[in-house]
C-alpha atoms as a PDB file:
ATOM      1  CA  UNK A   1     -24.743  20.630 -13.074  1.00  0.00           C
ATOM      2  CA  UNK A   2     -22.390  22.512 -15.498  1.00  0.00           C
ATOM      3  CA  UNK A   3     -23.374  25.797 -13.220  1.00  0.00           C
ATOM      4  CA  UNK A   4     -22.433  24.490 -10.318  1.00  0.00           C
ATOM      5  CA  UNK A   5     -18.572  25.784  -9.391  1.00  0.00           C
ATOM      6  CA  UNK A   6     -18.122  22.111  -7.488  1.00  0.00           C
ATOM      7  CA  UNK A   7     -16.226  20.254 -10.132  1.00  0.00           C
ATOM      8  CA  UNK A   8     -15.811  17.219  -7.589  1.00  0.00           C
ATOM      9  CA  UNK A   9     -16.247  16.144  -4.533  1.00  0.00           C
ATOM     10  CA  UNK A  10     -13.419  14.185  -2.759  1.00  0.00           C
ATOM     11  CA  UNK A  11     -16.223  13.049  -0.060  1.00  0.00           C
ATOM     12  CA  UNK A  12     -19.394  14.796   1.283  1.00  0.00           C
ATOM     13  CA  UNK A  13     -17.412  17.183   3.564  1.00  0.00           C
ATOM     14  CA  UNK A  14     -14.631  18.303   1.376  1.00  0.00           C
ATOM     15  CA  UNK A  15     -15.601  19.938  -1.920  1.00  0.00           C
ATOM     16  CA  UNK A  16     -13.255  20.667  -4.270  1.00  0.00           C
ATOM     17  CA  UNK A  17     -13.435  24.034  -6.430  1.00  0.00           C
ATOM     18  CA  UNK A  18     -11.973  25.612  -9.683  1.00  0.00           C
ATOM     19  CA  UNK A  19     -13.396  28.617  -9.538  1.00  0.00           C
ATOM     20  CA  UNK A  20     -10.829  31.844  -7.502  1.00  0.00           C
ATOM     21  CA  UNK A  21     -11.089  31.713  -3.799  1.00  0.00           C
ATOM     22  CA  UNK A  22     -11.827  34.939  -3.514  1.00  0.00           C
ATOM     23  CA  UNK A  23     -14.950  34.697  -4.791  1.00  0.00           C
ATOM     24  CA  UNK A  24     -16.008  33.254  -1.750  1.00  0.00           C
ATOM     25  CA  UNK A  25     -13.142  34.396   0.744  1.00  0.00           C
ATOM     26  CA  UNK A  26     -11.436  37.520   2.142  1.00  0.00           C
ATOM     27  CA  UNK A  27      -7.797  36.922   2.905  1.00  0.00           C
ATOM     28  CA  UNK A  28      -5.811  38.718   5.318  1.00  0.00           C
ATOM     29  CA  UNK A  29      -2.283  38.386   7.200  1.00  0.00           C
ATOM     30  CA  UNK A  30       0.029  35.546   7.413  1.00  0.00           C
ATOM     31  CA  UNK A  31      -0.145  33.428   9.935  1.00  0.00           C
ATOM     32  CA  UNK A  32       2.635  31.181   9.198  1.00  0.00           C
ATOM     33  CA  UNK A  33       5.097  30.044   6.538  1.00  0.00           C
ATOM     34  CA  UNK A  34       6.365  26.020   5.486  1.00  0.00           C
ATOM     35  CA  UNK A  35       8.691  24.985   3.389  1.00  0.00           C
ATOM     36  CA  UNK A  36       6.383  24.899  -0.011  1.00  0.00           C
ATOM     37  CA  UNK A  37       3.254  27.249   1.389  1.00  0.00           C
ATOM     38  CA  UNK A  38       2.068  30.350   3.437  1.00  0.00           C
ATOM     39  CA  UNK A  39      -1.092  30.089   5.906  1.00  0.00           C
ATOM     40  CA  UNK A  40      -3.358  33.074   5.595  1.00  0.00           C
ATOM     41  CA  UNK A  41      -6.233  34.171   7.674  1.00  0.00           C
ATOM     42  CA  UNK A  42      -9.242  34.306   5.481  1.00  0.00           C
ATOM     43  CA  UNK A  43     -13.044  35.185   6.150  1.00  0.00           C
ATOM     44  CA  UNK A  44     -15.671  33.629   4.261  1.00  0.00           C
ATOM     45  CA  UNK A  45     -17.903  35.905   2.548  1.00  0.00           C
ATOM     46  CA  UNK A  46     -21.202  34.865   3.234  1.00  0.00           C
ATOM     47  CA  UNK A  47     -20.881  32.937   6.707  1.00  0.00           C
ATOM     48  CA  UNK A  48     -18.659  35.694   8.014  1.00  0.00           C
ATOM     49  CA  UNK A  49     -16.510  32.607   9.190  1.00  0.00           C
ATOM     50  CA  UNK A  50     -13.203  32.694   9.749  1.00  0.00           C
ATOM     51  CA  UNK A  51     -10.859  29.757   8.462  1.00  0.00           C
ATOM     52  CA  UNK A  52      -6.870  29.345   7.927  1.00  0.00           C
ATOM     53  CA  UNK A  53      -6.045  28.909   4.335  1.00  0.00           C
ATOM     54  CA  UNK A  54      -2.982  27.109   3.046  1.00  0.00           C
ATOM     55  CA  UNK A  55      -1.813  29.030  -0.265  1.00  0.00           C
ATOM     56  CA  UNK A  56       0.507  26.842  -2.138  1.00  0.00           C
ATOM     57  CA  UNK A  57       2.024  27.840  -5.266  1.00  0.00           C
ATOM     58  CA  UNK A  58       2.136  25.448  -8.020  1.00  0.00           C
ATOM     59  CA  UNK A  59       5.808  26.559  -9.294  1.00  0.00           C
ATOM     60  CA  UNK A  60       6.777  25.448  -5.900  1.00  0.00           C
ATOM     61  CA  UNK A  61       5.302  21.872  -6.489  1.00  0.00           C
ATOM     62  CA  UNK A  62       7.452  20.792  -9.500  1.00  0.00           C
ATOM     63  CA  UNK A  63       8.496  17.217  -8.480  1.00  0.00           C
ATOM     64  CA  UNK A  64       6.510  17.573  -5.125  1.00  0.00           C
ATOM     65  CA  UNK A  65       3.166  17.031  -6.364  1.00  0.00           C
ATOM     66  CA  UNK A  66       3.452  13.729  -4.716  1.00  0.00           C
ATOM     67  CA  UNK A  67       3.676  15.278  -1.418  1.00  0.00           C
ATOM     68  CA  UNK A  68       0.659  17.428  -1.110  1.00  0.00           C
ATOM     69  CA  UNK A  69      -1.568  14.845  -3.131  1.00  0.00           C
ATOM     70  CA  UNK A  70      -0.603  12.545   0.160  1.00  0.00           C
ATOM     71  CA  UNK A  71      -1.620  15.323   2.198  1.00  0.00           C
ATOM     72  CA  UNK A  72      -5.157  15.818   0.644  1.00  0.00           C
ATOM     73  CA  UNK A  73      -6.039  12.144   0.498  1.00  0.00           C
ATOM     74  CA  UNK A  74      -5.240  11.613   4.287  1.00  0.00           C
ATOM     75  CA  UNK A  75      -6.925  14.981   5.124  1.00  0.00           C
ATOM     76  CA  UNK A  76     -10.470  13.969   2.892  1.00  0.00           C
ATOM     77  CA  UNK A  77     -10.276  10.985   5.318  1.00  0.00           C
ATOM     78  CA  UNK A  78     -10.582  12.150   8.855  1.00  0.00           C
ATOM     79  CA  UNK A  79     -12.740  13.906  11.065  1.00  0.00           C
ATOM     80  CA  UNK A  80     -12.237  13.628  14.910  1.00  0.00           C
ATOM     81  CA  UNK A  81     -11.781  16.317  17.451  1.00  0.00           C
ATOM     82  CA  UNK A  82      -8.365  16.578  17.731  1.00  0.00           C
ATOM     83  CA  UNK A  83      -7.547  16.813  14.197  1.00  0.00           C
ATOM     84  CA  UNK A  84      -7.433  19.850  12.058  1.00  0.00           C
ATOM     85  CA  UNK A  85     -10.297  20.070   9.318  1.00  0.00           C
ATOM     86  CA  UNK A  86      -9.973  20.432   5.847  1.00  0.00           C
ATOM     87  CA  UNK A  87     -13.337  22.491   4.887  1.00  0.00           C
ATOM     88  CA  UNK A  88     -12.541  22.879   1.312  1.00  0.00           C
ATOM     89  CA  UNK A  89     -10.379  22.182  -1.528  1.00  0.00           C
ATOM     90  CA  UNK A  90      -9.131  25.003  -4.049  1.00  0.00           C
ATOM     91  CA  UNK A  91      -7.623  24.264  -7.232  1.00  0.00           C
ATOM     92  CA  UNK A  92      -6.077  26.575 -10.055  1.00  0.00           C
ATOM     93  CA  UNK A  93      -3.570  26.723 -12.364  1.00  0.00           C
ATOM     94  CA  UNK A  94      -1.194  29.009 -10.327  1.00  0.00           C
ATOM     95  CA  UNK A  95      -1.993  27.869  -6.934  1.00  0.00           C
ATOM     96  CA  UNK A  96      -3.421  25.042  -4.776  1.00  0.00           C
ATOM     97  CA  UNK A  97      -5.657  25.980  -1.343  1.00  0.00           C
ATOM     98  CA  UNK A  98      -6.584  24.059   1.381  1.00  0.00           C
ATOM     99  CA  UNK A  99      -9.358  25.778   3.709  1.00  0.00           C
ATOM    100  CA  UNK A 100      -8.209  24.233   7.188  1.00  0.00           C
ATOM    101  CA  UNK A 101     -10.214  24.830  10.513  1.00  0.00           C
ATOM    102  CA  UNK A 102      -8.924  27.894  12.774  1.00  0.00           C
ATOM    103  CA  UNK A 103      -6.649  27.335  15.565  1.00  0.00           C
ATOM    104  CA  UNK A 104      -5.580  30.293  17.390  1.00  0.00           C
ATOM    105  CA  UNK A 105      -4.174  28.640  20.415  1.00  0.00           C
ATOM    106  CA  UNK A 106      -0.445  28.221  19.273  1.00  0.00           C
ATOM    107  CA  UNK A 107       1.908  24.983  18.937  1.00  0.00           C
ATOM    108  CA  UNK A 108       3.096  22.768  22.008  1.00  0.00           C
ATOM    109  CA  UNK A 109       6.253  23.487  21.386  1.00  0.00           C
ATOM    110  CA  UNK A 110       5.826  27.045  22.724  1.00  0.00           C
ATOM    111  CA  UNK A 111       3.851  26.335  25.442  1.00  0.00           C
ATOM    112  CA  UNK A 112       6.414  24.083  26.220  1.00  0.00           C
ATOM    113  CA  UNK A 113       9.213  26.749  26.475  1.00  0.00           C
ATOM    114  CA  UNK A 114       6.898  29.280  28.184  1.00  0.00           C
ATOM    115  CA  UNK A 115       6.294  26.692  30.504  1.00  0.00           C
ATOM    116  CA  UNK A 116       9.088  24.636  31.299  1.00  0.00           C
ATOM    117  CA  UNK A 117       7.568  21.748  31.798  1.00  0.00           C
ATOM    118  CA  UNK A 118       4.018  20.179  32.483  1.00  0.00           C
ATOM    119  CA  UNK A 119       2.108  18.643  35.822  1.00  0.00           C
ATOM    120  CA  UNK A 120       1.951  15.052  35.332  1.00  0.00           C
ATOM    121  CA  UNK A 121      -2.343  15.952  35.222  1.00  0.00           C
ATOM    122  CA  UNK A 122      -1.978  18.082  32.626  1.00  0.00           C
ATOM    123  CA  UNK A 123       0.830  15.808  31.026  1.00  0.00           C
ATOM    124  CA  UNK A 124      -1.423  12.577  31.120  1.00  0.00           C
ATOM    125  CA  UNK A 125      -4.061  14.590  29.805  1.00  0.00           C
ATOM    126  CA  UNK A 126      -2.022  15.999  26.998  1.00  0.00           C
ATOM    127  CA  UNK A 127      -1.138  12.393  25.825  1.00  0.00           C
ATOM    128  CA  UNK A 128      -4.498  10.971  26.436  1.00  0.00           C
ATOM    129  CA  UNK A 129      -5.601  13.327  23.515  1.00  0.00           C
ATOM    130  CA  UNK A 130      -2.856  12.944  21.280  1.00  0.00           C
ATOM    131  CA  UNK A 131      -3.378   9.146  21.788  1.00  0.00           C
ATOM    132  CA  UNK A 132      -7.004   9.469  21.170  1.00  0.00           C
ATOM    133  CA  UNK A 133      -6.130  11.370  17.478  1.00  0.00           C
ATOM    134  CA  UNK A 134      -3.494   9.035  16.459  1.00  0.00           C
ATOM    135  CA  UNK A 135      -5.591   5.838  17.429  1.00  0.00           C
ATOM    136  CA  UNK A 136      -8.380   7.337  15.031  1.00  0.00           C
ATOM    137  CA  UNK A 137      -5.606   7.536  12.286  1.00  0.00           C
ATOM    138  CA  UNK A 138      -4.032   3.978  12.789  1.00  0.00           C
ATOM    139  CA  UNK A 139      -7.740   2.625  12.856  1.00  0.00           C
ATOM    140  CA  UNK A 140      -7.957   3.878   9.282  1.00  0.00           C
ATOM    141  CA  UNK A 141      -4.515   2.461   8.250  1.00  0.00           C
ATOM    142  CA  UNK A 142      -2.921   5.862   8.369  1.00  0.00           C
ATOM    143  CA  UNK A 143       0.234   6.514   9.538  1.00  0.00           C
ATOM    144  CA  UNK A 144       1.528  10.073  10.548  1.00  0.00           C
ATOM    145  CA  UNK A 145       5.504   9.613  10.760  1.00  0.00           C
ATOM    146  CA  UNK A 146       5.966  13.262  11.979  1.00  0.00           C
ATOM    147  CA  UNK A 147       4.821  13.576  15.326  1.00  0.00           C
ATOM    148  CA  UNK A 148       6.256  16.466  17.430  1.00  0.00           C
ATOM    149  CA  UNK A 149       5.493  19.420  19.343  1.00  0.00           C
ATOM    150  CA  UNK A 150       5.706  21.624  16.718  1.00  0.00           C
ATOM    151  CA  UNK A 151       2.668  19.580  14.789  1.00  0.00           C
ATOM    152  CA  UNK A 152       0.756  19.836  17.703  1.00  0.00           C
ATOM    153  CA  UNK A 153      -1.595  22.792  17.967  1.00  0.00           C
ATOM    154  CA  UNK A 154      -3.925  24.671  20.819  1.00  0.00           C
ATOM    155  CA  UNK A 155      -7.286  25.179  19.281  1.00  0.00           C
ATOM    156  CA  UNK A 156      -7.367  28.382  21.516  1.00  0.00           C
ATOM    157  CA  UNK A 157      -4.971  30.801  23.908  1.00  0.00           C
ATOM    158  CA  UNK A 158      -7.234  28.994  26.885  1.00  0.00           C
ATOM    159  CA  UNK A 159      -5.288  26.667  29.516  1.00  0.00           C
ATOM    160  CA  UNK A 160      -7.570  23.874  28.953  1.00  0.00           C
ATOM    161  CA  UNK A 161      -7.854  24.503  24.941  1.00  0.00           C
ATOM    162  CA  UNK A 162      -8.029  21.207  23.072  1.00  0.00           C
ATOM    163  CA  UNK A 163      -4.708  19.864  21.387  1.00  0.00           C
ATOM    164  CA  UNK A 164      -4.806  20.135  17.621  1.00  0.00           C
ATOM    165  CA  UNK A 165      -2.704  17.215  15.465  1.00  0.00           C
ATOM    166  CA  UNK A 166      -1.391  18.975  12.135  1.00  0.00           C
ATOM    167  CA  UNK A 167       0.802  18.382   8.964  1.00  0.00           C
ATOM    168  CA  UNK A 168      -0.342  15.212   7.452  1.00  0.00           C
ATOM    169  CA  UNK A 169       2.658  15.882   4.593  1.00  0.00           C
ATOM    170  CA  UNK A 170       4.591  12.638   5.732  1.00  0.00           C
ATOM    171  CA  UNK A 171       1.222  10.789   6.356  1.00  0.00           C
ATOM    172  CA  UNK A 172       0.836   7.402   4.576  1.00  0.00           C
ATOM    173  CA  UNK A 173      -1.580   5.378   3.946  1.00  0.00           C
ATOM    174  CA  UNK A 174      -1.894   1.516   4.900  1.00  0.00           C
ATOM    175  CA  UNK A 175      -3.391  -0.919   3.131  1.00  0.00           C
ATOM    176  CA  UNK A 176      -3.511  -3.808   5.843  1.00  0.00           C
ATOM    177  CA  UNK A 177      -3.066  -4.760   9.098  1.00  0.00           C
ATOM    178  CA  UNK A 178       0.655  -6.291   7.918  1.00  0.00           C
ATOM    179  CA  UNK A 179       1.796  -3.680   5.335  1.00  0.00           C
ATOM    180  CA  UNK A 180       4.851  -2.306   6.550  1.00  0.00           C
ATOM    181  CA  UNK A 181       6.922   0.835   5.379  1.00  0.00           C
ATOM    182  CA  UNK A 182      10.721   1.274   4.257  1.00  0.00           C
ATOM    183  CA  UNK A 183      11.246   5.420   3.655  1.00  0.00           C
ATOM    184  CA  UNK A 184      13.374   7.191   5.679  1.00  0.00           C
ATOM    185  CA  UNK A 185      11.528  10.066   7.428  1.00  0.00           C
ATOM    186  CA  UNK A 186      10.637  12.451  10.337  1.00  0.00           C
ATOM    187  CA  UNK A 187      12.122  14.443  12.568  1.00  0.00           C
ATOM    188  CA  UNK A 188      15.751  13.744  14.234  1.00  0.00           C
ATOM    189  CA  UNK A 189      14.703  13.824  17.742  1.00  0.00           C
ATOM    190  CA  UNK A 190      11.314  11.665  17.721  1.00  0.00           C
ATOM    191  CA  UNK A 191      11.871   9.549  14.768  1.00  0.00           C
ATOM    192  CA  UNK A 192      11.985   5.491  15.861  1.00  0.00           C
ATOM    193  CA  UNK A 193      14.690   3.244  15.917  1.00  0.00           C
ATOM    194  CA  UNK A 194      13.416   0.973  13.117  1.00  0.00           C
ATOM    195  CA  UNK A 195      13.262   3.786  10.980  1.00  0.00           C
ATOM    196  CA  UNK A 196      17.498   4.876  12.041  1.00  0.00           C
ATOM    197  CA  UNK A 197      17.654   0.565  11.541  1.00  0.00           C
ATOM    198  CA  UNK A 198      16.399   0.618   8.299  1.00  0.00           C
ATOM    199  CA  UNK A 199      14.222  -2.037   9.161  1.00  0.00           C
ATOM    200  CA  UNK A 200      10.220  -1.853   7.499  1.00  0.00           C
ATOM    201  CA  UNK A 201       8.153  -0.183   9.890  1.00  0.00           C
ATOM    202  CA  UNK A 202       4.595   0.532  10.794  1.00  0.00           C
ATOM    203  CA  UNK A 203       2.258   2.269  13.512  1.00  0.00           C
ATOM    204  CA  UNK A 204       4.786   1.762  16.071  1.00  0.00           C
ATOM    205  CA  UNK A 205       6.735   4.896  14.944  1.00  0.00           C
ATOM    206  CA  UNK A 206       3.681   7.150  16.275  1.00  0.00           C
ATOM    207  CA  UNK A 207       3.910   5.607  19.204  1.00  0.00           C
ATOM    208  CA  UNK A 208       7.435   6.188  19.797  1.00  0.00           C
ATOM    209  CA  UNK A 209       7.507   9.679  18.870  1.00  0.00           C
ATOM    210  CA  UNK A 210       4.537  10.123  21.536  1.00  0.00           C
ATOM    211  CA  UNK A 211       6.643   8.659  24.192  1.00  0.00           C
ATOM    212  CA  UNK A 212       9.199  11.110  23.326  1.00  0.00           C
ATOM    213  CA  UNK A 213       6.338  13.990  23.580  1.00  0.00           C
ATOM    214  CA  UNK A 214       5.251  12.790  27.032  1.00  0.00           C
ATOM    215  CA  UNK A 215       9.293  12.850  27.921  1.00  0.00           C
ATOM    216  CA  UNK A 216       9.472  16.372  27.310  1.00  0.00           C
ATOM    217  CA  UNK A 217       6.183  17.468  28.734  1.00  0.00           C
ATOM    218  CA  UNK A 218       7.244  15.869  31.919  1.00  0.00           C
ATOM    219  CA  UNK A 219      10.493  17.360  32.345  1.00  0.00           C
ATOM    220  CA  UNK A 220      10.868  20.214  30.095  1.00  0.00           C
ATOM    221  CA  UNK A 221      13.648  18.367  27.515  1.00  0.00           C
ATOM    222  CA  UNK A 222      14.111  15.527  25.216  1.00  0.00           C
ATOM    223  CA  UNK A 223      15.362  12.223  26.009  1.00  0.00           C
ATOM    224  CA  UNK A 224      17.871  12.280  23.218  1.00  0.00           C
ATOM    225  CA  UNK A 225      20.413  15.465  23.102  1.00  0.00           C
ATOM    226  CA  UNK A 226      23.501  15.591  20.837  1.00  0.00           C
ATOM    227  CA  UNK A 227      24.457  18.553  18.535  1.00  0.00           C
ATOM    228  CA  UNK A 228      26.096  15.613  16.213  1.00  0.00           C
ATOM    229  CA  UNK A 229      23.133  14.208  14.390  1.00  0.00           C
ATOM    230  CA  UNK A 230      25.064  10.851  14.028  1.00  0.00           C
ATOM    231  CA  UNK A 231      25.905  10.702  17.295  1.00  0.00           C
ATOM    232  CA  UNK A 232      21.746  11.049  18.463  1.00  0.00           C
ATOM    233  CA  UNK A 233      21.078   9.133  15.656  1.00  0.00           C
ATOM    234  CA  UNK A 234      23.369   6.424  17.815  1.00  0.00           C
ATOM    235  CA  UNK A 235      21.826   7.130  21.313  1.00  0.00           C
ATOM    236  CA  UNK A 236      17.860   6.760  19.345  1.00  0.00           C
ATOM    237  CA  UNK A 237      19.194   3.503  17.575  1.00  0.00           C
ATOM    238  CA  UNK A 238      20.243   2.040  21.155  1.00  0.00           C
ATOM    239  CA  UNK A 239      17.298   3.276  22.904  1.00  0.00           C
ATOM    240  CA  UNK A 240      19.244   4.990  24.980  1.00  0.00           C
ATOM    241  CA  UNK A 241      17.719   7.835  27.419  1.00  0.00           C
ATOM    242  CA  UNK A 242      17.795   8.087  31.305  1.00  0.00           C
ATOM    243  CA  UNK A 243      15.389   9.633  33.950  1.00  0.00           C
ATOM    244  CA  UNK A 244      17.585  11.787  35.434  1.00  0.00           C
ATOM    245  CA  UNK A 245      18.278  12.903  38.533  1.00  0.00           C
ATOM    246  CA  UNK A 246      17.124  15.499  39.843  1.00  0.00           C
ATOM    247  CA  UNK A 247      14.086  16.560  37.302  1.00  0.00           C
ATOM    248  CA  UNK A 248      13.047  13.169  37.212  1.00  0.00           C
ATOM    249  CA  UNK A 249      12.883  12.259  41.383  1.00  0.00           C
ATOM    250  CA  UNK A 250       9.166  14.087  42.079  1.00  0.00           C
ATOM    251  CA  UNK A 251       7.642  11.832  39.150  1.00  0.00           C
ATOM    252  CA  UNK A 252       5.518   9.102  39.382  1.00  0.00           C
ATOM    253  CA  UNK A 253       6.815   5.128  38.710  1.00  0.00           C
ATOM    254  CA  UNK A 254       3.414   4.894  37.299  1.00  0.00           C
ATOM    255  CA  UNK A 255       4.272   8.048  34.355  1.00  0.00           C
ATOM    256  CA  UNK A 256       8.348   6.540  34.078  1.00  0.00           C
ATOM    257  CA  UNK A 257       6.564   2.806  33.451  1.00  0.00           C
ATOM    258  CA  UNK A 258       4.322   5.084  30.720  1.00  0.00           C
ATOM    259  CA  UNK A 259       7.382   6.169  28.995  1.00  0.00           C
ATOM    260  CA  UNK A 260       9.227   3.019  29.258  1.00  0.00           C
ATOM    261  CA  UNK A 261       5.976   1.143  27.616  1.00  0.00           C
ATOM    262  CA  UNK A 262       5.417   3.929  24.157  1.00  0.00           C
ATOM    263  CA  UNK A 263      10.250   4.206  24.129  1.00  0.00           C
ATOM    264  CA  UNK A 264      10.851   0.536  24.126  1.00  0.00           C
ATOM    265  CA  UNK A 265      13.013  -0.093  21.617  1.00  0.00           C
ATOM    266  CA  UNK A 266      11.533  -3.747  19.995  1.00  0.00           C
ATOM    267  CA  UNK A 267       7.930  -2.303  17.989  1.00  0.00           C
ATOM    268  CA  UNK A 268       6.500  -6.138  18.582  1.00  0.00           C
ATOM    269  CA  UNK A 269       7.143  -5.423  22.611  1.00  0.00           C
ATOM    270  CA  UNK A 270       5.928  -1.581  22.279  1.00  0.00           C
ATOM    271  CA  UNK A 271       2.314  -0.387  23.396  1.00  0.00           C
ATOM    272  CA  UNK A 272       0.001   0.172  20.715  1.00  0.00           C
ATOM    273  CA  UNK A 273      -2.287   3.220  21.231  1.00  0.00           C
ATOM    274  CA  UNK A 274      -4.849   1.509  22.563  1.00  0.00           C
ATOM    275  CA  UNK A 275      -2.544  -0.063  24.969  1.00  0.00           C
ATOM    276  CA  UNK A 276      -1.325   2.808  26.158  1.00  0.00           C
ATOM    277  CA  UNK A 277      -4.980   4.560  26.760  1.00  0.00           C
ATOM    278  CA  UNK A 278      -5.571   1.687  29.234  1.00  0.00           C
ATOM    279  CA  UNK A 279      -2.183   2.368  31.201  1.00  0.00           C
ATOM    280  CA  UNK A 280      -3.114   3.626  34.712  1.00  0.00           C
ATOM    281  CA  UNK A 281      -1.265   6.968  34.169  1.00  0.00           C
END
């Protein structure tokens, strides 16, 4: 054993290493910066297969350690299809890597722009498979808290590519069916009421923020619009959003009853995911 460069293994799937990634990977270009990493593209030397490889520098992580220990336990958990991978698990003293699965296809978001806005085919389709990926997490007692287009990923440039979820950093973790969260996150536009309330919260926030997804896909903007955070902070707390007139008059009662069901405002009266697989739409 004291050979082997696998110092542990956080399950079968997702081996942690000490030794340098570059003795098994050749890393390119940048494919995209956060706020505590950069994403390279990177080859693996033997397989010839190509991955995308968080770098994240350890200087960076000074008091934010929590934060991408979060994101590695939720990632070591999961495998489903619409879920980005974590193959492997780098660790050394200047920097931490996370080999993620490829996807080449883009985020939502700019599909979204390029687009406008979505048929209600490909719309319900769009949902169906970001339901499908966040029902997977909620059966596991994991909670995103950060849905949005810009987490949202095409695994190719195709039309019919698969959707990608991404960013597990404001993940948590469950630990029953009645454990319920207090900390203020996610972003301003999707985030729930509860959380704006201050109220505990739970699974229900995912399912808002998808409702808010499936808003914009439809008609090409969000349902909540102020350049005064405080003031759509107001509008989000209320549950206030229209179908207007005249974006709104070619679609279907059956996709507006969709919305209503994932935006209601009460999380006891709002669709869980699996609720909202077996709506019509």
């Amino acid at each position: 054993m004291e050979n082997d460069n696998r110092v542990d293994e956080l399950d079968k799937k997702t081996p942690i290493y000490k030794t340098p990634i570059l003795n098994n990977y050749k890393i390119s270009h940048v494919l995209g910066t956060g706020a505590f990493s950069e994403v390279k593209l990177a080859e693996h030397k033997e397989t010839k297969k190509l991955a995308a490889i968080k770098c994240i520098p350890r200087r960076v992580l000074r008091g934010k350690s929590d934060l991408i220990n979060n994101e590695i336990n939720v990632l070591r958990k999961i495998k489903h299809p619409n879920i980005i991978e974590l193959l492997e698990f780098y660790d050394n003293q200047s920097h931490i890597y996370l080999v993620m699965e490829l996807v080449t296809g883009g985020e939502l978001f700019d599909r979204i722009v390029e687009k406008g806005s979505y048929s209600e085919r490909d719309a319900s389709e769009l949902s169906c498979q970001i339901l499908e990926a966040v029902q997977y997490l909620h059966s596991l007692g994991i909670v995103h808290r950060d849905l949005k287009p810009e987490n949202l990923l095409y695994m190719s440039p195709d039309d019919d590519a698969r959707i990608m979820l991404s960013d597990f950093g404001l993940s948590k973790m469950l630990y029953s069916d009645t454990a319920m969260l207090q900390t203020a996150c996610g972003t301003p536009g999707y985030v729930a009421p509860e959380i704006l309330l201050q109220q505990p919260y739970g699974k229900a926030v995912d399912v808002w923020s998808i409702g808010v997804i499936a808003y914009i896909l439809l008609c090409g903007y969000p349902p909540f619009y102020d350049e005064s955070d405080a003031n759509l902070f107001e509008q989000i707390k209320k549950a206030e959003y229209e179908f207007d007139s005249p974006y709104w008059d070619e679609i279907s009662d059956s996709a507006k009853d969709f919305i209503k069901h994932l935006m209601e405002k009460s999380p006891l009266k709002r669709f869980t995911c699996l609720q909202a697989l077996d709506h019509p739409w």
